[in-house]
Protein backbone atom coordinates (compact mmCIF):
# COMPACT_ATOMS: atom_id res chain seq x y z
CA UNK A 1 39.13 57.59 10.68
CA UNK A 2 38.89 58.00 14.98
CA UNK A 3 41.74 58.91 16.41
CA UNK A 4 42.34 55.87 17.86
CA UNK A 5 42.82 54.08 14.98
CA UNK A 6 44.66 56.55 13.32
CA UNK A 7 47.91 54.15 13.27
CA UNK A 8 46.31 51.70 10.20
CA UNK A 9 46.57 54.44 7.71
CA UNK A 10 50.51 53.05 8.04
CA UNK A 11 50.88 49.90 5.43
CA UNK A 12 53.32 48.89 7.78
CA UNK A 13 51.76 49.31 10.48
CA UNK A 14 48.70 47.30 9.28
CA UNK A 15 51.06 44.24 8.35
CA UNK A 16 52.73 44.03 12.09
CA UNK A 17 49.25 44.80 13.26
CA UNK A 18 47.87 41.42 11.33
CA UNK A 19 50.89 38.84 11.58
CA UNK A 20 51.06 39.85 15.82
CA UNK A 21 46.81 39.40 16.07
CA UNK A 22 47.15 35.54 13.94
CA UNK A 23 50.67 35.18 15.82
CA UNK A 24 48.59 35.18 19.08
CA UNK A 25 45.00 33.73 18.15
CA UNK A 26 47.01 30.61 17.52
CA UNK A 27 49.01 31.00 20.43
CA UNK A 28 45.54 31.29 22.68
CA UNK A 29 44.33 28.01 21.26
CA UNK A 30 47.83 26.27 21.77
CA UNK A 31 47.94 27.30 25.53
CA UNK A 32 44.58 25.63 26.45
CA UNK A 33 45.56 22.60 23.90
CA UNK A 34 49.24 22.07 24.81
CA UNK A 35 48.39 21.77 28.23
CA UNK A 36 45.38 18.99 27.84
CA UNK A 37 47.40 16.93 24.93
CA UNK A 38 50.58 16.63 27.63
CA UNK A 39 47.81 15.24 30.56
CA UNK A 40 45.59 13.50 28.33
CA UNK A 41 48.81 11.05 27.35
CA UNK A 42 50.71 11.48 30.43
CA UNK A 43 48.17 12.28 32.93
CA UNK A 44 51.39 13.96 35.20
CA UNK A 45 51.56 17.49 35.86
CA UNK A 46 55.22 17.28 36.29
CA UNK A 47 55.28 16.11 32.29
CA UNK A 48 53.38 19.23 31.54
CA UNK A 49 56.02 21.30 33.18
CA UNK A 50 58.85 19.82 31.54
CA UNK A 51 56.90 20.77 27.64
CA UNK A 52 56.51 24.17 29.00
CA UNK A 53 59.59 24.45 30.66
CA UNK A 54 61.39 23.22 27.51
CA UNK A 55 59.82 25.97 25.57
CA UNK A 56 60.51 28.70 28.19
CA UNK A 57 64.19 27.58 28.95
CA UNK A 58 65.64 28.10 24.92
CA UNK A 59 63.11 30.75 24.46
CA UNK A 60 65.69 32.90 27.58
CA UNK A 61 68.76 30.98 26.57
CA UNK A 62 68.39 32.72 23.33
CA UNK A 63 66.94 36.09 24.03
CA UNK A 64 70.12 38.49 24.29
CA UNK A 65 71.47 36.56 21.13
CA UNK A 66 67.91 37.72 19.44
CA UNK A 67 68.15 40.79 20.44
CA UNK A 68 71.81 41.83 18.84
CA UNK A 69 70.10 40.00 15.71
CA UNK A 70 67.12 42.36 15.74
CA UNK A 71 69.18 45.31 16.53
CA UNK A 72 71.88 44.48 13.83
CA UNK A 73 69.15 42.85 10.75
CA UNK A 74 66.43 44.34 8.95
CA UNK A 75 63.21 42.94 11.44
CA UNK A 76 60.75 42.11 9.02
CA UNK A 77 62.65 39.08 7.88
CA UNK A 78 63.57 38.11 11.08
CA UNK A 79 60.29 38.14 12.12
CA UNK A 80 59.35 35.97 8.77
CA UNK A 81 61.86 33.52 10.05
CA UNK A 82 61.09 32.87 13.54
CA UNK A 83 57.32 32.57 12.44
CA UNK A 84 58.18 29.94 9.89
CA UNK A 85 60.26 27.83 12.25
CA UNK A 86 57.46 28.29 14.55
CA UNK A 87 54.83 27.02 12.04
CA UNK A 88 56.53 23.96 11.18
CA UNK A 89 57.37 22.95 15.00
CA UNK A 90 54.05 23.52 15.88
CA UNK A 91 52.74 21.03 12.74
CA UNK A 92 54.68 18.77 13.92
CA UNK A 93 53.42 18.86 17.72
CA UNK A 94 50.22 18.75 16.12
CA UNK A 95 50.81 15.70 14.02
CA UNK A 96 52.24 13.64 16.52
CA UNK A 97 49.23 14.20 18.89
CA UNK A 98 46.41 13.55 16.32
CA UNK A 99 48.17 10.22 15.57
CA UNK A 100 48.42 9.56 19.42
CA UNK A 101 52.83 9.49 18.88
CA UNK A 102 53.47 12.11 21.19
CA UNK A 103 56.16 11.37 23.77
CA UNK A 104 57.33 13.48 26.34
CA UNK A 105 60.95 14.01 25.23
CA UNK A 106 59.85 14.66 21.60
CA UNK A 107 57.18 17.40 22.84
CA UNK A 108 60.37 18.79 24.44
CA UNK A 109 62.41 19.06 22.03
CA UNK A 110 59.70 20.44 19.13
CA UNK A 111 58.20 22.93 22.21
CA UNK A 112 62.23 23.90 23.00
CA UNK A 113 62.49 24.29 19.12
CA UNK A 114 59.45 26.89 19.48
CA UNK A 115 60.74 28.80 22.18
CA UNK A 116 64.06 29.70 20.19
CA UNK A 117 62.39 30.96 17.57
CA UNK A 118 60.19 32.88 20.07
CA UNK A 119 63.61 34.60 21.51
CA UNK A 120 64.21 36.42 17.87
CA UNK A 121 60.28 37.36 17.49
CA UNK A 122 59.96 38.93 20.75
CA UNK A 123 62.58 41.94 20.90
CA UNK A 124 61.91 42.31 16.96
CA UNK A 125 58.50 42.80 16.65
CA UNK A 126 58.96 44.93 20.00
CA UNK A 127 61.24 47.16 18.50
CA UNK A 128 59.76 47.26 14.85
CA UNK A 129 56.41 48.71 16.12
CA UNK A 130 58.03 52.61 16.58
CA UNK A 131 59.48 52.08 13.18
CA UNK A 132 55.92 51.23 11.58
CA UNK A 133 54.57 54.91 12.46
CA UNK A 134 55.22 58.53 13.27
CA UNK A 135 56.45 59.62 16.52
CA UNK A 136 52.98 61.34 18.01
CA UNK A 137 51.05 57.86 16.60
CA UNK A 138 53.25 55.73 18.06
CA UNK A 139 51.17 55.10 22.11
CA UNK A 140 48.47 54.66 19.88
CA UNK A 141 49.59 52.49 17.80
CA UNK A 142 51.04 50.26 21.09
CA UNK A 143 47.83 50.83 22.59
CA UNK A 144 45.73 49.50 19.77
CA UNK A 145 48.16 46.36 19.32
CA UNK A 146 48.01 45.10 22.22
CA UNK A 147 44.20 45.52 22.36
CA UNK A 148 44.06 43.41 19.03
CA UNK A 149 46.67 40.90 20.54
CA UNK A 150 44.62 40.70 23.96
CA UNK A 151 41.26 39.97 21.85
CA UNK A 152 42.98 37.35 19.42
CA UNK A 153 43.83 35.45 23.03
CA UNK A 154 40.23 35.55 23.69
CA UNK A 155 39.25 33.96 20.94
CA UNK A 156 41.97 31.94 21.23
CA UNK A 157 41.43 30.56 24.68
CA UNK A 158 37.71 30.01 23.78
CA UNK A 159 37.96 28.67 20.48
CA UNK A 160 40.73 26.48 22.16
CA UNK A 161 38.69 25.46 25.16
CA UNK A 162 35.79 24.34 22.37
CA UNK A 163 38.68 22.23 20.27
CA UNK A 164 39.89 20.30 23.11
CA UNK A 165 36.43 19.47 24.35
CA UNK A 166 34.84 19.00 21.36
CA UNK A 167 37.12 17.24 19.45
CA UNK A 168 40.78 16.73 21.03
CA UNK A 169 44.05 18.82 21.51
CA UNK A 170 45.41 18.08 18.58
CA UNK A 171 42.97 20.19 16.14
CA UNK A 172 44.31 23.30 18.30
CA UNK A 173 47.94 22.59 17.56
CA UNK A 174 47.06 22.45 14.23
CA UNK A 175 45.23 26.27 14.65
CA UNK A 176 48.32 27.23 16.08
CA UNK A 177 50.32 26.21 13.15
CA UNK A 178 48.66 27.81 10.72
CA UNK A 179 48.52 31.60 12.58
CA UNK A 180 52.22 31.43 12.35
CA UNK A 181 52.27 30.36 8.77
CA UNK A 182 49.92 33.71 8.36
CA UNK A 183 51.76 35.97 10.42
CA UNK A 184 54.95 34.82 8.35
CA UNK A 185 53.45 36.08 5.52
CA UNK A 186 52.37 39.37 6.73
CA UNK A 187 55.76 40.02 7.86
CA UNK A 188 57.21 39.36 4.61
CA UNK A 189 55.09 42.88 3.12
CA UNK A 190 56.32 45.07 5.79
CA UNK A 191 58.36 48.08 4.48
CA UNK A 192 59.75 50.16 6.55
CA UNK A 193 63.07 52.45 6.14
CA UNK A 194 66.34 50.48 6.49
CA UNK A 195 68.82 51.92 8.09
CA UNK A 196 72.90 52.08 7.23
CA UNK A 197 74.48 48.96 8.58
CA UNK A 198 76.57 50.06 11.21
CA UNK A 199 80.00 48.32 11.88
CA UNK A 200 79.61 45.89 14.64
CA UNK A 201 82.74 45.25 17.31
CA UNK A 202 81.34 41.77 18.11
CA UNK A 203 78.85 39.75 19.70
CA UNK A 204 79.99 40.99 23.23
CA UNK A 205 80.54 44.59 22.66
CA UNK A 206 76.71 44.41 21.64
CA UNK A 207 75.83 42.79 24.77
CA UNK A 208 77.91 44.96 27.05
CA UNK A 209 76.45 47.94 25.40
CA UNK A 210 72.77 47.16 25.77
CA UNK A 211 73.41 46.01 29.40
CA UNK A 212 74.81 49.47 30.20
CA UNK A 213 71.68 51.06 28.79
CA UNK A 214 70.07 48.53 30.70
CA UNK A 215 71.44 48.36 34.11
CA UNK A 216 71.98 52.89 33.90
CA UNK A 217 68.13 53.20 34.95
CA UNK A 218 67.52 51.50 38.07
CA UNK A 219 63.75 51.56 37.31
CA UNK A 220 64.06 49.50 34.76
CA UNK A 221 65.94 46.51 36.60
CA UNK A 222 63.88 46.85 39.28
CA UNK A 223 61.18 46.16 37.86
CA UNK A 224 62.23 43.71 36.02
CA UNK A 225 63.90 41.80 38.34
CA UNK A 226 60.79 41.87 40.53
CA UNK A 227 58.90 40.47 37.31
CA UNK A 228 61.25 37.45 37.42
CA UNK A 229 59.35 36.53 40.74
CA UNK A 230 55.89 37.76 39.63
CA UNK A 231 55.91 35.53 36.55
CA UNK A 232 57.18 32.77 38.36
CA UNK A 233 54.20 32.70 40.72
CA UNK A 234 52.05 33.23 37.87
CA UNK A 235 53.01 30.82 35.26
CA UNK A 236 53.29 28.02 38.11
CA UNK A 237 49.56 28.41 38.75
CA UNK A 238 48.49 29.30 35.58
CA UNK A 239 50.30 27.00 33.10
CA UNK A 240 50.83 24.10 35.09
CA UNK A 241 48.50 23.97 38.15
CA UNK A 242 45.49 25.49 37.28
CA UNK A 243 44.65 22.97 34.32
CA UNK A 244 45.18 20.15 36.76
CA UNK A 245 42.74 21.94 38.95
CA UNK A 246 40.54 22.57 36.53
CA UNK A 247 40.50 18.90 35.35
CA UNK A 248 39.74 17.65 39.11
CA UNK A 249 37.16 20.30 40.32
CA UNK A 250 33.81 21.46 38.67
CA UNK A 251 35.53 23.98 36.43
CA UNK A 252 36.35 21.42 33.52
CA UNK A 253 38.70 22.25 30.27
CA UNK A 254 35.67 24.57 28.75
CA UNK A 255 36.02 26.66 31.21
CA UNK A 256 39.44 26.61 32.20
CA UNK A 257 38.97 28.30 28.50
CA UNK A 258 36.86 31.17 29.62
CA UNK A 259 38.98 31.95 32.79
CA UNK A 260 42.03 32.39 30.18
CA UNK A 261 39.96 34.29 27.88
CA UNK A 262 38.30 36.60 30.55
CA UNK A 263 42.26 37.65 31.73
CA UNK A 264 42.37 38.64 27.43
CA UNK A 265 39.10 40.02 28.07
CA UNK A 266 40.36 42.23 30.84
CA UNK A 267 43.27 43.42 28.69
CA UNK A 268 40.87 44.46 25.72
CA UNK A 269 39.21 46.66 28.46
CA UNK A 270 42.45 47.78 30.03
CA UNK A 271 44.00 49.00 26.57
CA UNK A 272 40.64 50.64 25.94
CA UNK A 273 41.61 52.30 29.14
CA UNK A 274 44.79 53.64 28.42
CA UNK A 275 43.85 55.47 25.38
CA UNK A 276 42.27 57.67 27.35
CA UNK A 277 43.30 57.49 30.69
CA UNK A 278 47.09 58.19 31.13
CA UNK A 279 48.21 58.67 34.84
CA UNK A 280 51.10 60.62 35.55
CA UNK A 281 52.72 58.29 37.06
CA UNK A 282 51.86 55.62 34.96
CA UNK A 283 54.45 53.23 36.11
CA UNK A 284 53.97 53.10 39.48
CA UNK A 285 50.16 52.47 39.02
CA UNK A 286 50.76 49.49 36.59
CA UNK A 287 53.27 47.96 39.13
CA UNK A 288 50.53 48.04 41.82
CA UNK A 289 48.08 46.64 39.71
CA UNK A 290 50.04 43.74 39.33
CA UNK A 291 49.14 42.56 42.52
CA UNK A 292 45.52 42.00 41.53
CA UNK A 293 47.18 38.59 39.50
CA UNK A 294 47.58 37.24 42.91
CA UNK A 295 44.09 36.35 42.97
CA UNK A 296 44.13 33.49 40.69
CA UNK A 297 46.22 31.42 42.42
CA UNK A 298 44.45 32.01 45.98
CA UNK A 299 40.85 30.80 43.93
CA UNK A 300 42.42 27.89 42.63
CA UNK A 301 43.38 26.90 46.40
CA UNK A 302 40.10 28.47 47.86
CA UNK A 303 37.12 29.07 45.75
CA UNK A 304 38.14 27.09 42.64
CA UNK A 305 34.60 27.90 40.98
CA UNK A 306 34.45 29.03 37.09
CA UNK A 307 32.85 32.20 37.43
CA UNK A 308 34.89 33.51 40.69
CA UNK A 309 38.02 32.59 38.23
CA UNK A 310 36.52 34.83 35.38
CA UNK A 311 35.88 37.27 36.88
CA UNK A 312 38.99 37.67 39.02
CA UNK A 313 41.30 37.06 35.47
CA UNK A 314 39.03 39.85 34.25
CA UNK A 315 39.83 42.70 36.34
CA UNK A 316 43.78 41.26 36.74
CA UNK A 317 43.59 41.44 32.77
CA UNK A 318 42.85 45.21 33.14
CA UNK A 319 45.76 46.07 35.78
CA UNK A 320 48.09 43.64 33.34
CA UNK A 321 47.52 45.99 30.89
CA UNK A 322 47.11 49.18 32.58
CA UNK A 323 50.86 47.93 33.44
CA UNK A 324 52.17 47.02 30.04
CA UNK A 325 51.63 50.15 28.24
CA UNK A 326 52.90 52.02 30.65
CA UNK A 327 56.29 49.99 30.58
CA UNK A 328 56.56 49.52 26.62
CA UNK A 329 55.46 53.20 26.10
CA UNK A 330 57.92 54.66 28.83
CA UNK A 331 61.23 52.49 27.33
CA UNK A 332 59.93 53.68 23.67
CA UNK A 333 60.17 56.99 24.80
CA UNK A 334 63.55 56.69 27.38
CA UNK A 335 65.57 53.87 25.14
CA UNK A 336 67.55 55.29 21.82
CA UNK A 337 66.05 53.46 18.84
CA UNK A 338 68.85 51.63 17.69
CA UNK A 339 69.86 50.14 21.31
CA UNK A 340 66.04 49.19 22.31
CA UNK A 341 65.54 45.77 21.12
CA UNK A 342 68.56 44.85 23.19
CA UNK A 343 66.98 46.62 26.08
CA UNK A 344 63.76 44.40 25.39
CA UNK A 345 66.06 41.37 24.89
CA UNK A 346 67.29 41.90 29.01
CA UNK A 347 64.32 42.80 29.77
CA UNK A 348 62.57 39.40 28.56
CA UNK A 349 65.38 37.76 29.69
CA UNK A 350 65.45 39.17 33.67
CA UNK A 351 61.58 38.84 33.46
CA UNK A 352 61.42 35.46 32.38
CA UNK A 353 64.38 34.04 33.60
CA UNK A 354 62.46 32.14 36.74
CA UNK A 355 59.76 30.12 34.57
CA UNK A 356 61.17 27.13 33.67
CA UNK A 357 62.27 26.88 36.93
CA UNK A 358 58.49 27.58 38.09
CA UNK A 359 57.21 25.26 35.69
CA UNK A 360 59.74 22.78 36.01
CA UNK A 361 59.59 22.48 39.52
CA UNK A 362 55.59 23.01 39.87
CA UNK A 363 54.60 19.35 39.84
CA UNK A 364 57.33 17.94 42.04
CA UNK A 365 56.32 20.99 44.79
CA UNK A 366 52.80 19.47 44.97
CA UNK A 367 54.02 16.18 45.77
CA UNK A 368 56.53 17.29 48.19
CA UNK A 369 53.88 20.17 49.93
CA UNK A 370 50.64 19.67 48.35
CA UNK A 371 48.43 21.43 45.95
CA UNK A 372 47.15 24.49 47.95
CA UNK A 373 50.38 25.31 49.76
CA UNK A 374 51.94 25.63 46.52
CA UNK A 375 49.33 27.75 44.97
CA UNK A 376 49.44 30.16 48.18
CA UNK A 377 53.42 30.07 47.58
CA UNK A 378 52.47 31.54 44.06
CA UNK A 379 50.41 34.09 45.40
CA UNK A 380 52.93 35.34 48.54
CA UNK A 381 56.02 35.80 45.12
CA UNK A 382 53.21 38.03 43.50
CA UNK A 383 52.58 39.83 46.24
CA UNK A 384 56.16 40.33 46.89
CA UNK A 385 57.01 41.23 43.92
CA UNK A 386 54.68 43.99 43.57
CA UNK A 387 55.58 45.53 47.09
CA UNK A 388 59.49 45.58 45.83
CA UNK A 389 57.92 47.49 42.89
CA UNK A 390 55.90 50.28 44.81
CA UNK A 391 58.31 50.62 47.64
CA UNK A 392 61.42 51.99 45.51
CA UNK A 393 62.18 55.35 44.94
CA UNK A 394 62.96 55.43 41.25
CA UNK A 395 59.52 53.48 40.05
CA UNK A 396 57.77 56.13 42.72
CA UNK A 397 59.28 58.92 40.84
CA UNK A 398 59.21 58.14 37.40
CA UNK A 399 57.19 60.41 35.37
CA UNK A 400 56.97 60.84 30.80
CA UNK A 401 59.42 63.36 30.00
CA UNK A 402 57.46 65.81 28.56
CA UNK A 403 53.45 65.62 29.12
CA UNK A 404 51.72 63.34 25.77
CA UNK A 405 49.83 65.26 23.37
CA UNK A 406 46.00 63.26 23.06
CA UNK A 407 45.07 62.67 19.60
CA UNK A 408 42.92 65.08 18.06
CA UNK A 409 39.76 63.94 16.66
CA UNK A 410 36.43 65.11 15.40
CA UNK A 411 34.81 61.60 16.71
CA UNK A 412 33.61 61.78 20.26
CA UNK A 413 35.65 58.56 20.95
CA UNK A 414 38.44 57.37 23.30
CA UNK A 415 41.71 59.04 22.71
């Protein structure tokens, strides 16, 4: 077997590797869908970011309360459980649309629903991946994850941009339902090592305890506090403005489709990448790539044509990339195992903290200041964000602690 895919031989490996790739072709189609089955019966782009804000608000609420859970339980089943809870809320969404019953507060509550059991998935399957194989496998193994996870978006985003045009939002939904039910179930065969149950002091201690591994690297809140603004700017154009956009220009739901799947597209490519290229100082290069996301919200106020779109989401897709396996490899190697799904669980939280207020407040922005000076706001907290990033000293710095081995491999491929 190539080097690169040297991390299947694992069983377990191979069953986090399956349930994450269905987790996320789902979640691809339900993007594109969600967003269409909120205008198509409301037609208001502030109702759109009230759904997605529901989703993102619980989904934070929850997160440091997931991540004591997936520190403290065995995270196979905790992954089983948040997927199942996922699957049925999803069904539901699904039902309600195809039977044209969906009203806004009900979308809220099933999407708010979601995004709790989202807050236990996250810092689980984060944390289970270094558990699934050996130490010298395990960049690899992050590497060729999120490859998988970036091309089950593409097909996602397509397959969801076909559904909706061809025959309605509510067929996605369904899509979506069923990856969870799948990934549930290829949770449940994950074995890995369990370790002793260790006393726990309470709820708080936990917390207090993963905030001081947290807040004792001042790389790591930096950068994730700049994230909160990044992915503020982003998710206001992307999940809220750009499909109203797309619906009012030449660009059309289809291929509103194909600019989300070229950003997965760009990901595939960027995780290709990293197998092989590994700068020293990886993090500071994935921070300054970040900036290149900028450009989809100055297209959608500019040049709001399909194939500038593409291929702009494209090469952001590769610095996104470029950026996350640089971050998730780094805390893998910096965090101790049995405090790092907490450390995920602030880092979520810090990084996400500022979308529902994005999305929440997207639609009532364009009324108050129109549609392109809110898009250009989007792109000035990107570009903000990423100078805080390259401009401090510790994320300048910041090299591996001891230089990464590359596989070894008879096959003349990457890695």
């Amino acid at each position: 077997m190539p080097a690169a895919l040297a991390p299947l031989r694992h069983r377990p490996f191979r069953h986090l590797f399956i349930g994450t790739t269905a987790n996320l072709l789902g979640t691809g189609v339900a993007t594109i869908a969600l967003a269409f089955a909120v205008l198509d019966a409301t037609g208001s782009v502030g109702s759109l970011g009230l759904v997605v804000g529901a989703y993102s608000l619980t989904s934070i609420l929850f997160l440091l309360y997931g991540g004591v859970l997936a520190d403290r339980l065995p995270r196979g089943p905790l992954l089983v459980g948040s997927s199942a809870v996922s699957a049925v809320s999803q069904a539901v969404i699904a039902a309600l649309v195809l039977t044209h019953s969906a009203a806004v507060p009900v979308l809220m509550v099933l999407a708010a629903v979601n995004g709790a059991a989202s807050s236990c998935y996250q810092p689980a399957a984060q944390a289970l991946l270094p558990q699934t194989v050996p130490a010298e496998s395990r960049r690899a193994a992050l590497a060729l994850s999120r490859i998988a996870s970036s091309s089950a978006m593409i097909v996602g985003a397509s397959l969801g941009g076909v559904l909706v045009a061809a025959i309605g939002p509510g067929w996605g939904l369904a899509v979506d339902a069923a990856s969870f039910a799948l990934a549930a179930a290829s949770f449940a065969l994950i074995r890995v090592p369990a370790a002793p149950p260790a006393p726990s002091p309470g709820l708080v201690h936990e917390l207090r305890v993963g905030w001081q591994e947290f807040t004792s690297r001042s790389w790591v809140w930096v950068i994730v506090v700049a994230f909160c603004f990044l992915n503020a700017g982003s998710t206001a154009s992307f999940a809220v403005l750009g499909p109203a956009v797309a619906d009012t220009t030449g660009i059309g739901r289809s291929g509103w489709g194909l600019v989300v799947a070229a950003g997965s597209l760009g990901a595939v490519a960027g995780g290709v990448l990293s197998l092989s290229w590994r700068p020293r100082r990886a993090i500071l290069v994935g921070c300054a790539l970040m900036g290149l996301t900028a450009m989809t919200p100055l297209l959608l106020a500019l040049a709001p044509y399909t194939w500038a779109l593409v291929v702009a989401n494209f090469v952001a897709g590769v610095g996104i990339e470029q950026a996350g396996v640089a971050w998730y490899s780094t805390l893998n190697e910096q965090i101790p195992e049995d405090r790092l799904a907490r450390v995920y669980a602030y880092d979520d939280l810090g990084s996400f903290l500022a979308l529902p207020l994005a999305q929440f407040a997207a639609g009532p922005a364009v009324l108050l200041f129109g549609l392109h000076a809110t898009l250009y706001a989007s792109a000035a907290l990107i570009l903000l964000a990423t100078l805080a990033m390259v401009a401090t000293p510790s994320v300048r710095a910041l090299v591996p602690k001891t230089p990464e081995p590359l596989p070894v491999s008879e096959d003349p491929v990457l890695g």
